[in-house]
PDB file of N, CA and C in Angstrom:
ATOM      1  N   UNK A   1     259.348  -7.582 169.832  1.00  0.00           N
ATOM      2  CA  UNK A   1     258.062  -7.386 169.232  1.00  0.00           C
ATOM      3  C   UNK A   1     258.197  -6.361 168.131  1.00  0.00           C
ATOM      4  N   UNK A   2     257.158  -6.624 167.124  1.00  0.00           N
ATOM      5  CA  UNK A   2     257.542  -5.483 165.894  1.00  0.00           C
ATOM      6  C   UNK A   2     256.214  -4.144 166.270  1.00  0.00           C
ATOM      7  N   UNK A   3     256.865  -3.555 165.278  1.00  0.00           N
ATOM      8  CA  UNK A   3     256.116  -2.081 165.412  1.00  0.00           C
ATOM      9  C   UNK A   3     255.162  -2.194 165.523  1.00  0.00           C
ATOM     10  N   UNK A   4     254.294  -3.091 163.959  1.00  0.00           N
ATOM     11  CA  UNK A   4     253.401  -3.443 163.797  1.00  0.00           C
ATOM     12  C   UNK A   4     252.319  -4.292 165.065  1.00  0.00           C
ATOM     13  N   UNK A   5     252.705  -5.192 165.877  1.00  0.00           N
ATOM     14  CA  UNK A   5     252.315  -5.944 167.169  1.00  0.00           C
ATOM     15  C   UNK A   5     252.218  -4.873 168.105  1.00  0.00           C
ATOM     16  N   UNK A   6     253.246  -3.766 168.477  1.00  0.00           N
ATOM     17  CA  UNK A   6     253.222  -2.843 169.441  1.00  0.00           C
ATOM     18  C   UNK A   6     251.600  -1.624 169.216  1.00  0.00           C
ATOM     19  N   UNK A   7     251.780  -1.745 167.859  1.00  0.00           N
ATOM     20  CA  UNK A   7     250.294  -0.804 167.351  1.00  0.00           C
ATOM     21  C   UNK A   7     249.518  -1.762 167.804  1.00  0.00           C
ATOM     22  N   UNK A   8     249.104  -2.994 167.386  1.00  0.00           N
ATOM     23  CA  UNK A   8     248.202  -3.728 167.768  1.00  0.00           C
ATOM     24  C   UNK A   8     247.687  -3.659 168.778  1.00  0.00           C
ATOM     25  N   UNK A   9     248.582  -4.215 169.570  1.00  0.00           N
ATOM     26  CA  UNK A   9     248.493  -4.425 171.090  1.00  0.00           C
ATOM     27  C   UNK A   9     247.820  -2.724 171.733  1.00  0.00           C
ATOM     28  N   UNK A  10     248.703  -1.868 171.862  1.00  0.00           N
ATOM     29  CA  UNK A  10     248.409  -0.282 172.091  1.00  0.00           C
ATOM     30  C   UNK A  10     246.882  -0.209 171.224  1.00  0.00           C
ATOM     31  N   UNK A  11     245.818  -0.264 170.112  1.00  0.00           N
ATOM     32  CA  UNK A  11     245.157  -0.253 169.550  1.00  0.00           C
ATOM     33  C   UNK A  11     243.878  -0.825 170.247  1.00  0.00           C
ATOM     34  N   UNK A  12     244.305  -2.121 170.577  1.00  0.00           N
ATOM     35  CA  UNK A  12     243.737  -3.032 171.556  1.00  0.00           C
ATOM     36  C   UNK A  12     243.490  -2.773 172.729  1.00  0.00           C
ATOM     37  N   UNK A  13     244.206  -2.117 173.305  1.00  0.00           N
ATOM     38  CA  UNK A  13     244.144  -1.437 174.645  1.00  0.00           C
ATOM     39  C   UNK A  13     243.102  -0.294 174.386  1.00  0.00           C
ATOM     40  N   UNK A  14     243.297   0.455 173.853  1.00  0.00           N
ATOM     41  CA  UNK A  14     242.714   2.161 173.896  1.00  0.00           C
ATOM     42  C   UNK A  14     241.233   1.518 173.352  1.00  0.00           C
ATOM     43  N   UNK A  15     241.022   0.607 172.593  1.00  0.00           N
ATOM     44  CA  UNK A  15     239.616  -0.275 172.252  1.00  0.00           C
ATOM     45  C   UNK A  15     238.729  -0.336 173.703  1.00  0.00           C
ATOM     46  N   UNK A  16     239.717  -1.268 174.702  1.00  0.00           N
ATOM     47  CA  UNK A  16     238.986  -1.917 175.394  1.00  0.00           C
ATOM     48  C   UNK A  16     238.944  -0.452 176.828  1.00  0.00           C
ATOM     49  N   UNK A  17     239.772   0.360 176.294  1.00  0.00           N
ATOM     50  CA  UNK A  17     239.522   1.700 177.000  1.00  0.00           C
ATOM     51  C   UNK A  17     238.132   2.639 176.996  1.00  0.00           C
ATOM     52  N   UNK A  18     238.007   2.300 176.044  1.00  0.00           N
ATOM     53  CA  UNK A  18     236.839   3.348 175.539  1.00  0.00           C
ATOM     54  C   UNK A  18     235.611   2.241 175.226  1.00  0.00           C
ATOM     55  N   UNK A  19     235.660   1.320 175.384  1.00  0.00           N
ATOM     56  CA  UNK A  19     234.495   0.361 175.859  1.00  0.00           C
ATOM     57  C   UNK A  19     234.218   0.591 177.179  1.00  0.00           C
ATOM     58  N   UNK A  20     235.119   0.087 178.060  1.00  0.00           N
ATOM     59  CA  UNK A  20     234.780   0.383 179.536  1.00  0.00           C
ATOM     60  C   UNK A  20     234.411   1.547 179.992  1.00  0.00           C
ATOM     61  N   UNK A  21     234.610   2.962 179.041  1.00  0.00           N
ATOM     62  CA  UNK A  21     234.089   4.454 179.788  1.00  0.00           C
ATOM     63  C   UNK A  21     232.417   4.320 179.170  1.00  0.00           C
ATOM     64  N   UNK A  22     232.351   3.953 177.770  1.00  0.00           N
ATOM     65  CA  UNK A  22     231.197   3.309 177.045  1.00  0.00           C
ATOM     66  C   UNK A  22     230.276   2.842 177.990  1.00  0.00           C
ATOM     67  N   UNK A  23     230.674   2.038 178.550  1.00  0.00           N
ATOM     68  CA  UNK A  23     229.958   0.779 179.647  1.00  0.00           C
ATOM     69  C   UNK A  23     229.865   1.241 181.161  1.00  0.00           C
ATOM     70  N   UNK A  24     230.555   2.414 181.613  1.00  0.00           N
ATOM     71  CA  UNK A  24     230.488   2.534 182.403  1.00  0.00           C
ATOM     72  C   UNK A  24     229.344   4.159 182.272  1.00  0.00           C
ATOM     73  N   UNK A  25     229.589   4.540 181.632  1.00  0.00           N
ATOM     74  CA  UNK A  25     228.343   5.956 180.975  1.00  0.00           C
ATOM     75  C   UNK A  25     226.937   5.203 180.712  1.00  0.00           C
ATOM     76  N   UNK A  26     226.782   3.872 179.841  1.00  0.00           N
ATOM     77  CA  UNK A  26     225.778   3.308 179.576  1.00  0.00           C
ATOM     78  C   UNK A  26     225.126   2.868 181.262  1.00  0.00           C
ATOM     79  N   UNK A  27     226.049   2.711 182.184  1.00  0.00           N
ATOM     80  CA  UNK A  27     225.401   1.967 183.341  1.00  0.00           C
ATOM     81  C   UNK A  27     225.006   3.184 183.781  1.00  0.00           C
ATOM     82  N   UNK A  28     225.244   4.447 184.350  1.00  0.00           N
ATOM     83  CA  UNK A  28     225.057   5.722 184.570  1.00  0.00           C
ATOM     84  C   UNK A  28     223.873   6.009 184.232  1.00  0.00           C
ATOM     85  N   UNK A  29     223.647   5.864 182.890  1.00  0.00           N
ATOM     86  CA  UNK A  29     222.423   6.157 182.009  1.00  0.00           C
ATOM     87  C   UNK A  29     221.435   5.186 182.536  1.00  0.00           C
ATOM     88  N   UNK A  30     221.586   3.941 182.602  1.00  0.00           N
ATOM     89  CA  UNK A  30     220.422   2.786 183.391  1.00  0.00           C
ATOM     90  C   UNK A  30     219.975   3.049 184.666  1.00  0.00           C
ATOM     91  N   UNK A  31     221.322   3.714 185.375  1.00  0.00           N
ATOM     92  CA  UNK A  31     221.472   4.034 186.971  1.00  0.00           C
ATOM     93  C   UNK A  31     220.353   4.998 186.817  1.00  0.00           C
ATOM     94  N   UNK A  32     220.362   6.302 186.216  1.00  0.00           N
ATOM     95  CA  UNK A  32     219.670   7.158 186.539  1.00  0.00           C
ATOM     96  C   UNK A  32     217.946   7.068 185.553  1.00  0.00           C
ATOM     97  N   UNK A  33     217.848   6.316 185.211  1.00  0.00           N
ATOM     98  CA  UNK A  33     216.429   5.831 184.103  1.00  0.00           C
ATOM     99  C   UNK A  33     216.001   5.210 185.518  1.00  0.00           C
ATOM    100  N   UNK A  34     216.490   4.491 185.723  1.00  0.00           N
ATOM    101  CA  UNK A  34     215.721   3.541 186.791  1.00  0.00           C
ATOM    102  C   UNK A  34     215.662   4.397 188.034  1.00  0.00           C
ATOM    103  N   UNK A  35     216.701   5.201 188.348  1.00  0.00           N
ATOM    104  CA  UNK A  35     216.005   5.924 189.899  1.00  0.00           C
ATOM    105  C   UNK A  35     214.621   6.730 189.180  1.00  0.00           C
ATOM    106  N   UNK A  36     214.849   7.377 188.050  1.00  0.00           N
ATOM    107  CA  UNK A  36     213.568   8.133 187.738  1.00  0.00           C
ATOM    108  C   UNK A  36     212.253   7.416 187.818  1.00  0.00           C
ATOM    109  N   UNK A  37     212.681   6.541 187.231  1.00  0.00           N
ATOM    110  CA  UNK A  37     211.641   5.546 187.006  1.00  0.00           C
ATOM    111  C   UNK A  37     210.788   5.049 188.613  1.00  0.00           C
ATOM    112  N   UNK A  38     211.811   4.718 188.955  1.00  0.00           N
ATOM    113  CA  UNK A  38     211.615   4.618 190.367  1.00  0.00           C
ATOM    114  C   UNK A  38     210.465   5.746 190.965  1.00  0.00           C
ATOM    115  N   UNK A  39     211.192   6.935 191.448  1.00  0.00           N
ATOM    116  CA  UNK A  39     210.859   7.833 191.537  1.00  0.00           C
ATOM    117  C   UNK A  39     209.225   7.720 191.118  1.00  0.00           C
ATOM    118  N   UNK A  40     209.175   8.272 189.962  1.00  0.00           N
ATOM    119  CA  UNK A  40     207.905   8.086 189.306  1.00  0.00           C
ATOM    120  C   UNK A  40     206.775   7.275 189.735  1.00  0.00           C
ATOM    121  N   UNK A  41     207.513   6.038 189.993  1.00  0.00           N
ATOM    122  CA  UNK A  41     206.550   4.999 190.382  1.00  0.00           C
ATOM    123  C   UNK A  41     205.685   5.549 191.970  1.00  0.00           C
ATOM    124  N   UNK A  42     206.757   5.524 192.964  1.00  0.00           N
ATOM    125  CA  UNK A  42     206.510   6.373 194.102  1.00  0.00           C
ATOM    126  C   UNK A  42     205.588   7.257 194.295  1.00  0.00           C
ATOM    127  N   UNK A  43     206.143   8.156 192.933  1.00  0.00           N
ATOM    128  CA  UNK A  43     205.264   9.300 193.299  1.00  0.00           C
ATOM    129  C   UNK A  43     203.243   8.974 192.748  1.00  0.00           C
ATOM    130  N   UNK A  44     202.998   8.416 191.483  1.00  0.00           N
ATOM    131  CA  UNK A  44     202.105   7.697 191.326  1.00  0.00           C
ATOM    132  C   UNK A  44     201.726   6.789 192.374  1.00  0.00           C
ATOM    133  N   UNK A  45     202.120   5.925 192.960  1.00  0.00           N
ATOM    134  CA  UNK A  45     201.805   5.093 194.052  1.00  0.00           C
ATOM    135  C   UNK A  45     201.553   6.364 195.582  1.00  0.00           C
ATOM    136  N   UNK A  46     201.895   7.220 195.618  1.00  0.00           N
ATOM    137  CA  UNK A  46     201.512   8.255 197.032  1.00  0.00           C
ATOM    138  C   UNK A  46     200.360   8.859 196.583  1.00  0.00           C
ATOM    139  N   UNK A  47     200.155   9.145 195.076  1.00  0.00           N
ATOM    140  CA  UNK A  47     198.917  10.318 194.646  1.00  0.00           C
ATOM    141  C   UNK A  47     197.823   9.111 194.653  1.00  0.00           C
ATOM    142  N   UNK A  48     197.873   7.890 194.095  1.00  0.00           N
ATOM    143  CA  UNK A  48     196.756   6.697 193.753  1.00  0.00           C
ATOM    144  C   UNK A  48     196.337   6.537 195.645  1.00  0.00           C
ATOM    145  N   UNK A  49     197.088   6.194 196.466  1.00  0.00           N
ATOM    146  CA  UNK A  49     197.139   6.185 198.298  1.00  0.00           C
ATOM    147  C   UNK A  49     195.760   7.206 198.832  1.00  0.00           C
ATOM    148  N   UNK A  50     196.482   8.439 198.218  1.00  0.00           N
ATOM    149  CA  UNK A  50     196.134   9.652 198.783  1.00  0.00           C
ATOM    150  C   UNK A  50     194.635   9.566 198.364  1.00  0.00           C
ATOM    151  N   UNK A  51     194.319   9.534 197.483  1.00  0.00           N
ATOM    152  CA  UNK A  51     193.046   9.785 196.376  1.00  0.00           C
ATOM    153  C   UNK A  51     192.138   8.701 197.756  1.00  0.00           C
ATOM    154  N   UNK A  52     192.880   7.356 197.235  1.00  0.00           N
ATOM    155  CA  UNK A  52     191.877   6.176 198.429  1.00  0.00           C
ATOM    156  C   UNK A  52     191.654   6.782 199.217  1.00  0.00           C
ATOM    157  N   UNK A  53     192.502   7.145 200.123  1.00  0.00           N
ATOM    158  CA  UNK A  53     192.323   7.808 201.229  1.00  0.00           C
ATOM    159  C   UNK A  53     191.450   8.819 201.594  1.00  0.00           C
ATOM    160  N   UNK A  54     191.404   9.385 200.215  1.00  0.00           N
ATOM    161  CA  UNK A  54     190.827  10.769 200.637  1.00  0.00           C
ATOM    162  C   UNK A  54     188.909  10.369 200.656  1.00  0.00           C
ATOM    163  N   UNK A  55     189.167   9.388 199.591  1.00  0.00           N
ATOM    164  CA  UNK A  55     187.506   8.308 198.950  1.00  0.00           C
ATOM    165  C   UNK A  55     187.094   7.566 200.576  1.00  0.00           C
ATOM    166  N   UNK A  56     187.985   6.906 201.084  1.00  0.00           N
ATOM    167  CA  UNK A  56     187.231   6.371 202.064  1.00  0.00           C
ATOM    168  C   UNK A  56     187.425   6.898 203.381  1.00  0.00           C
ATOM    169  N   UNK A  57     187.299   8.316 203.210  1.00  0.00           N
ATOM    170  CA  UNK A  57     187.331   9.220 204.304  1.00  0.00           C
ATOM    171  C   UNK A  57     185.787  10.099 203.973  1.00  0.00           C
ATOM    172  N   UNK A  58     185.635   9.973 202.577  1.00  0.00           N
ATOM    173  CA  UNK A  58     184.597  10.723 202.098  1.00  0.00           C
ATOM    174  C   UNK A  58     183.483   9.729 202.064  1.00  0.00           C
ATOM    175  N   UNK A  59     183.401   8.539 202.519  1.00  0.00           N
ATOM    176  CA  UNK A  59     182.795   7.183 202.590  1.00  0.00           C
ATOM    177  C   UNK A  59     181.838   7.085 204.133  1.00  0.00           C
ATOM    178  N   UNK A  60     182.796   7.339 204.574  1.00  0.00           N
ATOM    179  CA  UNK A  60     182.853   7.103 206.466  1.00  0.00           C
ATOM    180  C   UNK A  60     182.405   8.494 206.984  1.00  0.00           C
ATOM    181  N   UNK A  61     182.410   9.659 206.206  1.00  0.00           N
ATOM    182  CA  UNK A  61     181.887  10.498 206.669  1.00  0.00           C
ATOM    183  C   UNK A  61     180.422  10.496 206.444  1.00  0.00           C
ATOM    184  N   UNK A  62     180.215  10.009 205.074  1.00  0.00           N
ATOM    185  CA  UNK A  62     178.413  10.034 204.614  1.00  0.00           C
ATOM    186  C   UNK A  62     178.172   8.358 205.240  1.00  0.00           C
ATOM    187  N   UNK A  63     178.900   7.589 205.746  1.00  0.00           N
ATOM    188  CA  UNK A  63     178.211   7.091 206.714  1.00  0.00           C
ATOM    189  C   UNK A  63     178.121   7.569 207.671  1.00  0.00           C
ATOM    190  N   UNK A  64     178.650   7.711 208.775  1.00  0.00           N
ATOM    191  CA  UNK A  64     178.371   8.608 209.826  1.00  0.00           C
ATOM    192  C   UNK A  64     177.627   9.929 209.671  1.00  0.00           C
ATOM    193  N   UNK A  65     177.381  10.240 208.910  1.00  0.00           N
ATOM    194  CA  UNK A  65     175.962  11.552 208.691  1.00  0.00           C
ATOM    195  C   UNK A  65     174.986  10.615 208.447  1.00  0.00           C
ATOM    196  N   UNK A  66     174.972   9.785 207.643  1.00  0.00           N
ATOM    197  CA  UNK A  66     173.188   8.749 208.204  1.00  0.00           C
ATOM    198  C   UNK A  66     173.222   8.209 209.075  1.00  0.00           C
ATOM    199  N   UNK A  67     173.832   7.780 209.771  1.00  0.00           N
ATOM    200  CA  UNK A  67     173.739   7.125 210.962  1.00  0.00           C
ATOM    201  C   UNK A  67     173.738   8.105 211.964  1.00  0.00           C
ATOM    202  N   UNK A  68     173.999   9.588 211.771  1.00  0.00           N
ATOM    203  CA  UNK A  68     173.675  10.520 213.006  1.00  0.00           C
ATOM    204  C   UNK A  68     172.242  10.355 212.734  1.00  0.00           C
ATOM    205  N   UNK A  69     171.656  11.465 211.431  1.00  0.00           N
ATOM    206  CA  UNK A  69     170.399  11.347 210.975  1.00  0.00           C
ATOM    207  C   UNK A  69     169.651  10.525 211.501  1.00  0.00           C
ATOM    208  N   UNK A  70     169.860   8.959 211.032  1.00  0.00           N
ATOM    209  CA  UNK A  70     169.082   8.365 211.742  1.00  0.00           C
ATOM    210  C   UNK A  70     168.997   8.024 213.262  1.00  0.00           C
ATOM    211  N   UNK A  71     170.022   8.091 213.974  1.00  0.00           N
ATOM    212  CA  UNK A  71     169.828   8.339 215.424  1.00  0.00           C
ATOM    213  C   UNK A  71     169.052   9.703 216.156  1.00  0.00           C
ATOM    214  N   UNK A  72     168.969  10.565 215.039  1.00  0.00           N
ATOM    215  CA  UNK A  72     168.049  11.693 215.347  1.00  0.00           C
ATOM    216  C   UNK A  72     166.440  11.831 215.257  1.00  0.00           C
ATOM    217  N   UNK A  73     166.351  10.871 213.817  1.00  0.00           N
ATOM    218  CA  UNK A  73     165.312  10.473 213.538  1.00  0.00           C
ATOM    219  C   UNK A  73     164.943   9.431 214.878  1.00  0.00           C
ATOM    220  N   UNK A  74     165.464   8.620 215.076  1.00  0.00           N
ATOM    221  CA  UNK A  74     164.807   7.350 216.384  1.00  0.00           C
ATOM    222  C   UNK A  74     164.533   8.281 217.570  1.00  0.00           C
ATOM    223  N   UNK A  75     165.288   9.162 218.220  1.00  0.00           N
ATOM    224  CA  UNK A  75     165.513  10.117 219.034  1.00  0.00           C
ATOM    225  C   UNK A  75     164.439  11.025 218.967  1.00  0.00           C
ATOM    226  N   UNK A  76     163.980  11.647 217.635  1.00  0.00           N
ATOM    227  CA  UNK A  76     162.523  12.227 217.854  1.00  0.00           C
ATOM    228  C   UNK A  76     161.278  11.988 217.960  1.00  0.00           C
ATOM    229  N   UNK A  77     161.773  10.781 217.090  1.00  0.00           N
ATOM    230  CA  UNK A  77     160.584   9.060 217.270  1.00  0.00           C
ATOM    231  C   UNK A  77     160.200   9.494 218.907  1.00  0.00           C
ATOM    232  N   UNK A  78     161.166   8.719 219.763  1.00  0.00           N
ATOM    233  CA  UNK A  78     160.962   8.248 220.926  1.00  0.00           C
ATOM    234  C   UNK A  78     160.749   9.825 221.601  1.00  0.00           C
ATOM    235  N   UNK A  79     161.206  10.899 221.456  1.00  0.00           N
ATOM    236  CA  UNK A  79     160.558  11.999 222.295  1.00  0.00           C
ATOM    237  C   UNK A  79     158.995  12.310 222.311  1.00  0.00           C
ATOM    238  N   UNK A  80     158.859  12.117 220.946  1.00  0.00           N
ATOM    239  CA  UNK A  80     157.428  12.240 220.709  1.00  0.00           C
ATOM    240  C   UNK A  80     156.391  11.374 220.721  1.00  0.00           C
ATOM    241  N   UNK A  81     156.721  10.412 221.342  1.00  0.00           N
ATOM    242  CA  UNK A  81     155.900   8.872 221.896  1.00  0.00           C
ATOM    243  C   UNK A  81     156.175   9.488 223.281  1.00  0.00           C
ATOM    244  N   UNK A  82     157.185   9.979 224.396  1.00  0.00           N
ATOM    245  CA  UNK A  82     156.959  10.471 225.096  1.00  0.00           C
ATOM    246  C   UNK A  82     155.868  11.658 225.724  1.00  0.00           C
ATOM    247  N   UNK A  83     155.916  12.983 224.330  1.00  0.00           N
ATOM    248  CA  UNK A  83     155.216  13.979 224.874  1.00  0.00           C
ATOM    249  C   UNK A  83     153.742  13.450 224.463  1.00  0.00           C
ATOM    250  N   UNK A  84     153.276  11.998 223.649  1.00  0.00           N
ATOM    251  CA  UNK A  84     152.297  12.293 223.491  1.00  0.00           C
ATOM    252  C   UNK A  84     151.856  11.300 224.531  1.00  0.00           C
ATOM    253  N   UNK A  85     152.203  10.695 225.453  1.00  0.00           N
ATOM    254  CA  UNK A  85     152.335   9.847 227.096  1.00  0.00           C
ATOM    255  C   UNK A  85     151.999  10.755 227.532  1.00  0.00           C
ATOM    256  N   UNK A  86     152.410  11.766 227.831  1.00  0.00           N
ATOM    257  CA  UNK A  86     152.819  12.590 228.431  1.00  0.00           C
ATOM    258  C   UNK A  86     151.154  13.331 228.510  1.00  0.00           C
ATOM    259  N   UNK A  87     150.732  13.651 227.647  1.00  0.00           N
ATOM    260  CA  UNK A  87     149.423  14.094 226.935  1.00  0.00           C
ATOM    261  C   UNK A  87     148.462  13.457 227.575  1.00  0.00           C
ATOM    262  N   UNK A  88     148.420  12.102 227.164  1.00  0.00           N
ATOM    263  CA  UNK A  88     147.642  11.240 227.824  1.00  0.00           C
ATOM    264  C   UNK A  88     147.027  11.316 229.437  1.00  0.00           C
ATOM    265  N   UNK A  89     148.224  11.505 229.747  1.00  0.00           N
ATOM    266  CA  UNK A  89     148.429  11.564 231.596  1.00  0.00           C
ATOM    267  C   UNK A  89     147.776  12.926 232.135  1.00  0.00           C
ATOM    268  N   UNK A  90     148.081  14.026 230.945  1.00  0.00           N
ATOM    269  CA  UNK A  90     147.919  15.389 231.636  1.00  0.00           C
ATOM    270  C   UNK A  90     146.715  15.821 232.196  1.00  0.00           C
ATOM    271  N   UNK A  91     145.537  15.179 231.906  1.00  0.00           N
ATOM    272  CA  UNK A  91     144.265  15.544 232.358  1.00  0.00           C
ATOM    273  C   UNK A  91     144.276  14.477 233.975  1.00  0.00           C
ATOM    274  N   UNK A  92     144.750  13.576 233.934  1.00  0.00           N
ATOM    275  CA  UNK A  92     144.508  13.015 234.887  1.00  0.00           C
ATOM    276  C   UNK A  92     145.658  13.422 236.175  1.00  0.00           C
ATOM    277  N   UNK A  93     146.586  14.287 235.683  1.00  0.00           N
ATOM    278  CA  UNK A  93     147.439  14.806 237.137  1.00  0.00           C
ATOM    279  C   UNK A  93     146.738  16.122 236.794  1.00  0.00           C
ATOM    280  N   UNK A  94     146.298  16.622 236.018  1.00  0.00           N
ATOM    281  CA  UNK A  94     145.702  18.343 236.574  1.00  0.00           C
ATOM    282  C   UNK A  94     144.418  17.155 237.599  1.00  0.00           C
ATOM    283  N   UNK A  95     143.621  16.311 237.082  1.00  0.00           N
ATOM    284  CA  UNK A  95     142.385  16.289 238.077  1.00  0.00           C
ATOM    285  C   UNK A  95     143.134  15.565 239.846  1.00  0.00           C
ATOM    286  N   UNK A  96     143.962  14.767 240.060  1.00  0.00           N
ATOM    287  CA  UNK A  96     144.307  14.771 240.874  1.00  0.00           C
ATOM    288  C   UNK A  96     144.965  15.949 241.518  1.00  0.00           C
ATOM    289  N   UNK A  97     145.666  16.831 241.198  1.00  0.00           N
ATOM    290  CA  UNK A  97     146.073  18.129 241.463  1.00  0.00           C
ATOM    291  C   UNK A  97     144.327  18.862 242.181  1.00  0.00           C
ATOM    292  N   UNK A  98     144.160  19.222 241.265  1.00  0.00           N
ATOM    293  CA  UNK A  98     142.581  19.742 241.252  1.00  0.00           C
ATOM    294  C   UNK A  98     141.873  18.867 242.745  1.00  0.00           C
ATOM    295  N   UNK A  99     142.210  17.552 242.790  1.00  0.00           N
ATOM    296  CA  UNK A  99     141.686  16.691 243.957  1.00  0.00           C
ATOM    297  C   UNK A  99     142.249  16.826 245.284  1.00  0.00           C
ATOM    298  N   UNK A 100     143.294  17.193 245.092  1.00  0.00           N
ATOM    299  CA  UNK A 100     144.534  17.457 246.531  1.00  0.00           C
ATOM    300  C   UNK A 100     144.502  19.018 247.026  1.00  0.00           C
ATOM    301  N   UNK A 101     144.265  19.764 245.669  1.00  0.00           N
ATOM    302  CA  UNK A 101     144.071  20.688 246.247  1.00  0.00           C
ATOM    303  C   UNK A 101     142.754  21.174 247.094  1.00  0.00           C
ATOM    304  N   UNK A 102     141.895  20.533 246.770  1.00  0.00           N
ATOM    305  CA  UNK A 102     140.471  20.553 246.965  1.00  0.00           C
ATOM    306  C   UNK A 102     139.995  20.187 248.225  1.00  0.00           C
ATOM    307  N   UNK A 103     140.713  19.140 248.587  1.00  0.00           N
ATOM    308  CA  UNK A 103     140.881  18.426 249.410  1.00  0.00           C
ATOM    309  C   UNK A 103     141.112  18.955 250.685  1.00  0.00           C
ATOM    310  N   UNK A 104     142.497  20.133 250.673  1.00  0.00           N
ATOM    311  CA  UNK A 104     142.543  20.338 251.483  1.00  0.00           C
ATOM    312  C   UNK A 104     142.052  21.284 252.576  1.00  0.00           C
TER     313      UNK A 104
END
């Protein structure tokens, strides 16, 4: 082989040398874009989660405060349909009272 072919060849080599460190730095560079990227995504996707989360926790609580409310509201409803029963009756157990005691 001549000098000239031996450069070639050697030329050719150290080419396809420094392509492959090229190519292998360029994949490095993709490798780590994409974990970031990644990453990123994750972390946006846990804060967007969290937020829902936090919304339909803040949802279920102001339901459940009207729905106490209004079980308080029915609850005083019905006590006070009681005491005013209750009202109703009271003259007629003081006069039986009043009758038993009288009575005896």
């Amino acid at each position: 082989m001549s000098l000239e072919a031996i450069q070639k060849v050697a030329g050719a080599e150290q080419a396809a040398r420094e392509r492959r460190a090229e190519a292998a730095e360029e994949a490095k560079r993709i490798v780590a874009d994409a974990e970031r990227a990644g990453k990123q995504l994750v972390q946006d996707r846990r804060a967007r989660a969290e937020q829902e989360a936090r919304a339909m926790l803040a949802d279920a609580e102001a339901q459940a405060e009207k729905k106490a409310e209004q079980t308080l509201a029915d609850h005083a409803a019905r006590c006070e349909a009681l005491k005013q029963d209750a009202r109703k009756r009271l003259d007629k157990a003081a006069a039986l009272i009043v009758g038993r005691v009288g009575n005896s």
